[in-house]
C-alpha atoms as a PDB file:
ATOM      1  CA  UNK A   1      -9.701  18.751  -8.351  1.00  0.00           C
ATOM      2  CA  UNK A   2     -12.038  16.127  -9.548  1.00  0.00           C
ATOM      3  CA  UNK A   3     -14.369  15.574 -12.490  1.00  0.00           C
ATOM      4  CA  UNK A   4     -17.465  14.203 -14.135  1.00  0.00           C
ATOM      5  CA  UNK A   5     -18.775  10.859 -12.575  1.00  0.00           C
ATOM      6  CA  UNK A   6     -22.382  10.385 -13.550  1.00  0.00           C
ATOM      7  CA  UNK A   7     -22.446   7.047 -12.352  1.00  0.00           C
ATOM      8  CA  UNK A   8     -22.296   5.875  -8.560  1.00  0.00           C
ATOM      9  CA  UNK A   9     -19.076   5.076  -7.627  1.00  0.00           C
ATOM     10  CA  UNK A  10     -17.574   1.592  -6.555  1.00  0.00           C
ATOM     11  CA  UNK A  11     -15.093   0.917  -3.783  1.00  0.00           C
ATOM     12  CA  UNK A  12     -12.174  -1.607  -4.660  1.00  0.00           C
ATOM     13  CA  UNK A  13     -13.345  -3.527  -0.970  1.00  0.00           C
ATOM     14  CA  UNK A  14     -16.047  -2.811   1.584  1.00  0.00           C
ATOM     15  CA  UNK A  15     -15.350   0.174   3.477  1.00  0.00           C
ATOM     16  CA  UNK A  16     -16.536  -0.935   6.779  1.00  0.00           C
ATOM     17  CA  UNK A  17     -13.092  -3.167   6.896  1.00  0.00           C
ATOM     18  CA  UNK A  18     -11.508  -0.175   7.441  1.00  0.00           C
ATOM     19  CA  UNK A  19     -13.771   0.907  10.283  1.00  0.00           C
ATOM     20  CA  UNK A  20     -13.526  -1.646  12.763  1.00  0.00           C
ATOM     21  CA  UNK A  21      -9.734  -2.072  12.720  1.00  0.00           C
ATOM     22  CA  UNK A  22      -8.270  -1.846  16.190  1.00  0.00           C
ATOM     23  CA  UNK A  23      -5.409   0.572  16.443  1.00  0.00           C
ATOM     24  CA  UNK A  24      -4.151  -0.417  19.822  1.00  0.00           C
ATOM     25  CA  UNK A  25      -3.052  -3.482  18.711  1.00  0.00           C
ATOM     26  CA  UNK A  26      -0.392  -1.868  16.413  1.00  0.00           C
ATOM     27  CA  UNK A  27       2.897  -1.035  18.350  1.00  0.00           C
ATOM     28  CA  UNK A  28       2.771   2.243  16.529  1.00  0.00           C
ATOM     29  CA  UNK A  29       3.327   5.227  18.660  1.00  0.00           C
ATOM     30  CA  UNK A  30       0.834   8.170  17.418  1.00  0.00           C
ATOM     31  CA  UNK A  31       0.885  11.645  19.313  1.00  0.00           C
ATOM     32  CA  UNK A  32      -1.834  12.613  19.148  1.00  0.00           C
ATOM     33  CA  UNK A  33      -3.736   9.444  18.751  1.00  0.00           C
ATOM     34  CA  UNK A  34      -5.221   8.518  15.126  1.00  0.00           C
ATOM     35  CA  UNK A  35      -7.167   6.067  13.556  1.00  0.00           C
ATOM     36  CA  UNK A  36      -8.530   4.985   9.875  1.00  0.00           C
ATOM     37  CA  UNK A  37     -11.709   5.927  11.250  1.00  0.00           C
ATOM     38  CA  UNK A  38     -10.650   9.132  12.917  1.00  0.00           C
ATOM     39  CA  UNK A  39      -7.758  10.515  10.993  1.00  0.00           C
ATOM     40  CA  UNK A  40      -7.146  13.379  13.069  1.00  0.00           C
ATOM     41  CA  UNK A  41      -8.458  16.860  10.778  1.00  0.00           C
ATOM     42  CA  UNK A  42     -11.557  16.739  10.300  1.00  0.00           C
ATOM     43  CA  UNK A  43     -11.385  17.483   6.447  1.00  0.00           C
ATOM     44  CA  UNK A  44      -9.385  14.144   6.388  1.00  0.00           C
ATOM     45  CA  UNK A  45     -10.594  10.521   5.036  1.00  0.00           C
ATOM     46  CA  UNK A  46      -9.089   6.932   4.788  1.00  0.00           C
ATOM     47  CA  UNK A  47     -11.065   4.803   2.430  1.00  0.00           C
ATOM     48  CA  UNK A  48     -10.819   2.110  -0.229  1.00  0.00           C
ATOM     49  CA  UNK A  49      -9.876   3.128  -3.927  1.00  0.00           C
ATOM     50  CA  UNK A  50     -13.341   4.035  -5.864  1.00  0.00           C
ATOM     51  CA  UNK A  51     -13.597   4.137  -9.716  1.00  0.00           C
ATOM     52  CA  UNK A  52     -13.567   7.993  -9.401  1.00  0.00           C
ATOM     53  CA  UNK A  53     -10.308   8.630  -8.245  1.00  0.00           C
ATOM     54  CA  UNK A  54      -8.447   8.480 -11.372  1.00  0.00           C
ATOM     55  CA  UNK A  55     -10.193  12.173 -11.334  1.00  0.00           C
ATOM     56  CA  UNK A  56      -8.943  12.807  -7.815  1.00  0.00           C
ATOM     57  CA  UNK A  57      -5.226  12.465  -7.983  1.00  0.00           C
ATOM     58  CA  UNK A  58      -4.593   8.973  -7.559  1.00  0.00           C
ATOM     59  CA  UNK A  59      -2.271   8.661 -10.643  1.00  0.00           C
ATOM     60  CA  UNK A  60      -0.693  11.705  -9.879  1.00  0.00           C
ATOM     61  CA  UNK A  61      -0.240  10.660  -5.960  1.00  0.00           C
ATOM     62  CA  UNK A  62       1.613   7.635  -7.036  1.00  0.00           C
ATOM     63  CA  UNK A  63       4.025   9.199  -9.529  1.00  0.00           C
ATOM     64  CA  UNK A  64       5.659  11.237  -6.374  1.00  0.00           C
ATOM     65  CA  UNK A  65       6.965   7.404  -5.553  1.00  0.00           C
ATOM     66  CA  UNK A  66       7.308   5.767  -9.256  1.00  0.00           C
ATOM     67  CA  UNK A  67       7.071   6.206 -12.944  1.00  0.00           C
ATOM     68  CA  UNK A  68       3.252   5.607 -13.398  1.00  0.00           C
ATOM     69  CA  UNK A  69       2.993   5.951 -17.352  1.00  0.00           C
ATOM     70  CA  UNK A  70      -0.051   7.762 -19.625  1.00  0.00           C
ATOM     71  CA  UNK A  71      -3.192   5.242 -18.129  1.00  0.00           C
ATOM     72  CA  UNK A  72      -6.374   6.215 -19.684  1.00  0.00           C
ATOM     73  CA  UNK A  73      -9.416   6.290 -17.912  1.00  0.00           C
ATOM     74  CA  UNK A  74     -10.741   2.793 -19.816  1.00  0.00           C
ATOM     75  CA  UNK A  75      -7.299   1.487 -18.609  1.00  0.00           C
ATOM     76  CA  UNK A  76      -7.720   2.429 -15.251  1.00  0.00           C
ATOM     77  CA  UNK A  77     -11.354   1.220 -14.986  1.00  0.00           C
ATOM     78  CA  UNK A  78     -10.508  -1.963 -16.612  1.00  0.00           C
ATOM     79  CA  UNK A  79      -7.353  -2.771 -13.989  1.00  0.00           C
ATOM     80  CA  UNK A  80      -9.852  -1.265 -10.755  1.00  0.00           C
ATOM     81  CA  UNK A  81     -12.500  -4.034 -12.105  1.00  0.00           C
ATOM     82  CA  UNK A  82      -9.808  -6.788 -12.506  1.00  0.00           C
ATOM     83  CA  UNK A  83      -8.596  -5.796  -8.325  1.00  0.00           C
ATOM     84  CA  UNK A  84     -12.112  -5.840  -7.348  1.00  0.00           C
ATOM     85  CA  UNK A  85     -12.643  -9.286  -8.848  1.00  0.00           C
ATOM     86  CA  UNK A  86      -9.865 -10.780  -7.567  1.00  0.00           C
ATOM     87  CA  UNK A  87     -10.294 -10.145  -3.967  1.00  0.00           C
ATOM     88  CA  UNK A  88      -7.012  -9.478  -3.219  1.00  0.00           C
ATOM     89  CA  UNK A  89      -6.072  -6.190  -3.954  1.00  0.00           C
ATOM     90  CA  UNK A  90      -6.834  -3.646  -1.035  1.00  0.00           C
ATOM     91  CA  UNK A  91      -5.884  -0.574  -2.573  1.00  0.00           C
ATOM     92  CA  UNK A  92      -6.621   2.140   0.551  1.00  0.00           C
ATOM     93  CA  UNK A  93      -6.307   5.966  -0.090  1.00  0.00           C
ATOM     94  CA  UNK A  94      -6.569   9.165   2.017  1.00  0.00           C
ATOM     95  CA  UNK A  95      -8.501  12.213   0.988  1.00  0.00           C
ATOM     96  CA  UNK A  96      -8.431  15.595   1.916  1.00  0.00           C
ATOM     97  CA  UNK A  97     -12.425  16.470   1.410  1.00  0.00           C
ATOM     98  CA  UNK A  98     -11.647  19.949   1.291  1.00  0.00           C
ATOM     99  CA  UNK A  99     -10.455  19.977  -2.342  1.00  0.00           C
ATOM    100  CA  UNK A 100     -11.850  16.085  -2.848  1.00  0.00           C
ATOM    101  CA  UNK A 101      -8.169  15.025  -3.636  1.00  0.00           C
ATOM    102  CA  UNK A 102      -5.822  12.093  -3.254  1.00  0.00           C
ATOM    103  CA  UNK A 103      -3.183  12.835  -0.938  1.00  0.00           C
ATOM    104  CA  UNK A 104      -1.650   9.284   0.213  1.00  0.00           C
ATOM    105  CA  UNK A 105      -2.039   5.596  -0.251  1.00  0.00           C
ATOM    106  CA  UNK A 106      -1.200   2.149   0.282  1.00  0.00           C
ATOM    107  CA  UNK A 107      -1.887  -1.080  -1.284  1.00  0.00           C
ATOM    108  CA  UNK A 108      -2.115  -4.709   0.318  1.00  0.00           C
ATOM    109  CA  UNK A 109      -1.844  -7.481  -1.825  1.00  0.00           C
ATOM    110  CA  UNK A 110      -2.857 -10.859  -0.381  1.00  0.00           C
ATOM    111  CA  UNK A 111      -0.724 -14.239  -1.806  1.00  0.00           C
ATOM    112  CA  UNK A 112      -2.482 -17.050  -1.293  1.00  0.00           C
ATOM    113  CA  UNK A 113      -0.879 -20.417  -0.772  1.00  0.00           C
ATOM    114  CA  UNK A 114      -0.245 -23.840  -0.144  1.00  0.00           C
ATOM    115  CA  UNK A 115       2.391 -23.479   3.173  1.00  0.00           C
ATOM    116  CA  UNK A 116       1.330 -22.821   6.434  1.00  0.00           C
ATOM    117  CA  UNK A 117      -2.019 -24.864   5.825  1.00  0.00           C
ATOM    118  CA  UNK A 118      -3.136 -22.942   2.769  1.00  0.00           C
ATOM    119  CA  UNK A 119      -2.227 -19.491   4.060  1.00  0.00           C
ATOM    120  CA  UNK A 120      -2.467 -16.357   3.329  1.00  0.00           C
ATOM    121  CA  UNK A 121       0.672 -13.824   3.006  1.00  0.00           C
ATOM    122  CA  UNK A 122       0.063 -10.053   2.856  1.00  0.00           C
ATOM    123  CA  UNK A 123       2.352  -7.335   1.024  1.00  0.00           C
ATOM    124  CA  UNK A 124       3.193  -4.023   1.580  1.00  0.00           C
ATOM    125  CA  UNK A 125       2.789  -2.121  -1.846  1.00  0.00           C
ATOM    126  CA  UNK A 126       3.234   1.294  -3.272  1.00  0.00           C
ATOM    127  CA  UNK A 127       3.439   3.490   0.018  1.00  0.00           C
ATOM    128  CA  UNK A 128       3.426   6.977  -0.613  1.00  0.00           C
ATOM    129  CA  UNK A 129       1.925  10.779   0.918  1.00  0.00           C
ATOM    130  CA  UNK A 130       1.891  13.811  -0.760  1.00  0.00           C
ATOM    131  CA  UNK A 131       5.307  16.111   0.608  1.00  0.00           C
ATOM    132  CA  UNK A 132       2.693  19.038   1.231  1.00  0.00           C
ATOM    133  CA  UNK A 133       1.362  17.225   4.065  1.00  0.00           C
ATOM    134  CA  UNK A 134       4.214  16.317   6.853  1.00  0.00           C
ATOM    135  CA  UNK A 135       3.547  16.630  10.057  1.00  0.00           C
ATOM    136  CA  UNK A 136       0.376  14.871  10.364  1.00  0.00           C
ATOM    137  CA  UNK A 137       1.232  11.283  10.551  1.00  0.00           C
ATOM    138  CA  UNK A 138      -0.310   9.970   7.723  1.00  0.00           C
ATOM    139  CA  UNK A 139       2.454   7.901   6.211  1.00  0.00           C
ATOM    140  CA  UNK A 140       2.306   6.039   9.870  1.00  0.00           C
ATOM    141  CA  UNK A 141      -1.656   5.880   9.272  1.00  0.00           C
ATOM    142  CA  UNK A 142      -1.287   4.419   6.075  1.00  0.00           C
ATOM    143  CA  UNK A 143       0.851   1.986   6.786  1.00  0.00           C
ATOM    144  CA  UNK A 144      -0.385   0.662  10.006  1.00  0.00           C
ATOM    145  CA  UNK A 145      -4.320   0.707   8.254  1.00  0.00           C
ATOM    146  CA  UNK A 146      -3.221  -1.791   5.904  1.00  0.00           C
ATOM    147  CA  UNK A 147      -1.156  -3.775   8.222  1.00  0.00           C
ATOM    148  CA  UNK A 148      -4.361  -4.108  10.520  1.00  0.00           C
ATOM    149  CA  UNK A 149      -6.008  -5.105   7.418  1.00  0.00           C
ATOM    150  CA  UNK A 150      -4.141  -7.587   6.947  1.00  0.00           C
ATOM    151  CA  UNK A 151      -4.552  -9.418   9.871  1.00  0.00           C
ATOM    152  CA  UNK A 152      -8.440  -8.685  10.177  1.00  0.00           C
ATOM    153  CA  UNK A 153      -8.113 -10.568   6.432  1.00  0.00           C
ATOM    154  CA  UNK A 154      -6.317 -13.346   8.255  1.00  0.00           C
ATOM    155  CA  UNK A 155      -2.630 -13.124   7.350  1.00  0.00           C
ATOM    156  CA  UNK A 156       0.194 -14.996   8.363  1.00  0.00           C
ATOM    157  CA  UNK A 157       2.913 -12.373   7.648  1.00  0.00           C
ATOM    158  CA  UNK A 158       2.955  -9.107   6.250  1.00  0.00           C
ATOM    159  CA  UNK A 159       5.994  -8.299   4.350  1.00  0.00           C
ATOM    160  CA  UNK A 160       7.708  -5.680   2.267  1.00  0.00           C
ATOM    161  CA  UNK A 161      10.548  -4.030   0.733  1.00  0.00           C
ATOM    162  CA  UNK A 162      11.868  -0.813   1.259  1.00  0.00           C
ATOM    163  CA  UNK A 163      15.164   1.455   0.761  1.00  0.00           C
ATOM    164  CA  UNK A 164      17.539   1.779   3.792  1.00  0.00           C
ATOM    165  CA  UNK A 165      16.382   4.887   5.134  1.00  0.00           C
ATOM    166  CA  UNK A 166      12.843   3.712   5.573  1.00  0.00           C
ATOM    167  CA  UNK A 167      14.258   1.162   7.738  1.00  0.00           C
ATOM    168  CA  UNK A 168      14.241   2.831  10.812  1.00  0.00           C
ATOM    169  CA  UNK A 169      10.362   4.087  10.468  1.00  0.00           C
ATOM    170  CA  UNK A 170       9.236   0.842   9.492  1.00  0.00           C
ATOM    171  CA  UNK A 171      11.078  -0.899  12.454  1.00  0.00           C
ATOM    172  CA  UNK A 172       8.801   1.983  14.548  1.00  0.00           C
ATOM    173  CA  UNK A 173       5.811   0.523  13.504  1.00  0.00           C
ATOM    174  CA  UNK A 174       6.326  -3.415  14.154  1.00  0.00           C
ATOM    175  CA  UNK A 175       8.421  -4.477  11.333  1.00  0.00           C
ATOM    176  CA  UNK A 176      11.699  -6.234  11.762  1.00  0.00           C
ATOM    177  CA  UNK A 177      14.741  -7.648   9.660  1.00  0.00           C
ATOM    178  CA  UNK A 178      14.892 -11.327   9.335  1.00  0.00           C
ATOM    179  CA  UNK A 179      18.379 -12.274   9.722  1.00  0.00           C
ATOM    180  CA  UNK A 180      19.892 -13.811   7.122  1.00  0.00           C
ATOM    181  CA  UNK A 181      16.923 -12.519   4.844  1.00  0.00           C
ATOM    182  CA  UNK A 182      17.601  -8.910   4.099  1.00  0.00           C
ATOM    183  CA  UNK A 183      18.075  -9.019   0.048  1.00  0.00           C
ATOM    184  CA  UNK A 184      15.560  -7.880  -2.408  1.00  0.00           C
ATOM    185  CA  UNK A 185      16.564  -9.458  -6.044  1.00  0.00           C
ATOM    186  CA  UNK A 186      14.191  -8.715  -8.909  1.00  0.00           C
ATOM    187  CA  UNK A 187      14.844  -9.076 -12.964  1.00  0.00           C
ATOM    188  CA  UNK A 188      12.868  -6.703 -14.395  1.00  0.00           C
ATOM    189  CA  UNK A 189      11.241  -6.981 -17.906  1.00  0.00           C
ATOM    190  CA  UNK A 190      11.821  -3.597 -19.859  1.00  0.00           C
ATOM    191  CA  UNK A 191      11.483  -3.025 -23.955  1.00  0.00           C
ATOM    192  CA  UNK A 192      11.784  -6.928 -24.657  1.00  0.00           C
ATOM    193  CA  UNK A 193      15.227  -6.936 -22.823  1.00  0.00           C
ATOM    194  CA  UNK A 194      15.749  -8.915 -19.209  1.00  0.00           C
ATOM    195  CA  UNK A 195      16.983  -6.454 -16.879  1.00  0.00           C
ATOM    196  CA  UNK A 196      18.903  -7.933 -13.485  1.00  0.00           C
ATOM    197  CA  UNK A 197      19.179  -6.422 -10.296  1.00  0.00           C
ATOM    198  CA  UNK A 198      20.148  -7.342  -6.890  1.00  0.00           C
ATOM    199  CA  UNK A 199      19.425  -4.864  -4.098  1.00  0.00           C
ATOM    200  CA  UNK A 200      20.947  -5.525  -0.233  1.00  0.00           C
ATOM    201  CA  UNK A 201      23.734  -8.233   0.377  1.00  0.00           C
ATOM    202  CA  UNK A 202      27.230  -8.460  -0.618  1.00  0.00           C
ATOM    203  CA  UNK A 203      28.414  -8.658  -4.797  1.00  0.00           C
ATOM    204  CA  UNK A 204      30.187 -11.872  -3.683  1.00  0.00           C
ATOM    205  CA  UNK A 205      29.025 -14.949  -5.754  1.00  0.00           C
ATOM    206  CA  UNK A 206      28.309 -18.059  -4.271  1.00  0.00           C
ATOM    207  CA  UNK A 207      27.810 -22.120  -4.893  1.00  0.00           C
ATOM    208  CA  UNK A 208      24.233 -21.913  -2.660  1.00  0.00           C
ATOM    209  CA  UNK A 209      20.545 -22.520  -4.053  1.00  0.00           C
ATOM    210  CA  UNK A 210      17.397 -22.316  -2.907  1.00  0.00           C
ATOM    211  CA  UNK A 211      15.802 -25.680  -1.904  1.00  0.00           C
END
């Protein structure tokens, strides 16, 4: 896979973030042990985004978890230079050398704001790991890379959302339920029309708001 990039590469963050995140302070159980900076197989890489993976797979890696649309190279570059200027977009991919491909990723988005003291919230974005490649941990690595991350980038929480039968591996890895806190609700903005949906929780309707 792959194709022409005549110019050097950028990476969405600074690479060495990655490196010096301490695995033994996630209460993720790996057998054998892994790391970002030793992924197990040789052949295998964890590394920030870079401007050339729309030609490894990235696009294709995330449409096994979503609809991703028809994103042109220009429309890629443009949204990887908006990330990188942001400074809060940690888009973090793994690559199998061998073929120079995209084969899993995970995004943390940082939320900066004014509660606890100006603070800084992480989330847990667009998990995925190519099917072919079970057995080797690497949804686990994903996840807890970016959860590190997030702390090393000084975060008071790191949240997500997820379906019900990702519960149980995300509880594996450190997460946990807040009681009392388990919806998702979203209204989603499709062909000009509002779109509601609740996800979690009862149908029941009730005289409560948020304050």
């Amino acid at each position: 896979m792959g194709g022409p990039r005549s110019e050097e590469e950028l990476s969405l963050f600074d690479p060495s973030f990655l490196l010096g995140l301490d695995f033994f302070r996630s209460p993720a159980n790996f057998n054998p042990r892994i790391s970002a900076a030793v992924p197990g197989e040789t052949w295998l890489k964890v590394r920030p985004l870079q401007t050339g993976d729309y030609h490894r797979g990235f696009l294709q890696i995330l449409s096994q978890l979503t609809k991703v649309g028809d994103v042109s190279l220009t429309q890629f570059i443009n949204r990887f230079a908006q990330m990188r200027a942001s400074g809060d977009y940690y888009v973090t991919v793994i690559v199998d050398t061998r073929y120079d491909k995209i084969i899993g990723s995970a995004t943390l988005v940082l939320e900066r704001k004014f509660i606890h003291g100006c603070g800084t919230r992480g989330r847990l974005e667009d998990v995925v790991v190519d099917d072919t490649y079970r057995g080797k941990q690497l949804g686990k690595l994903i996840v807890v890379t970016v959860t590190l991350l997030a702390e090393h980038l000084g975060c008071y929480k790191m949240s997500l959302d997820c379906k019900d039968k990702l519960i149980p591996f995300y509880k594996s890895i450190g997460y946990a339920l807040e009681p009392g806190n388990a919806n998702t609700m979203n209204i989603r903005y499709e062909g000009g029309m509002i779109i509601a949906n609740r996800t979690g929780g009862t149908n029941k309707p009730d005289d409560t708001e948020p304050s």
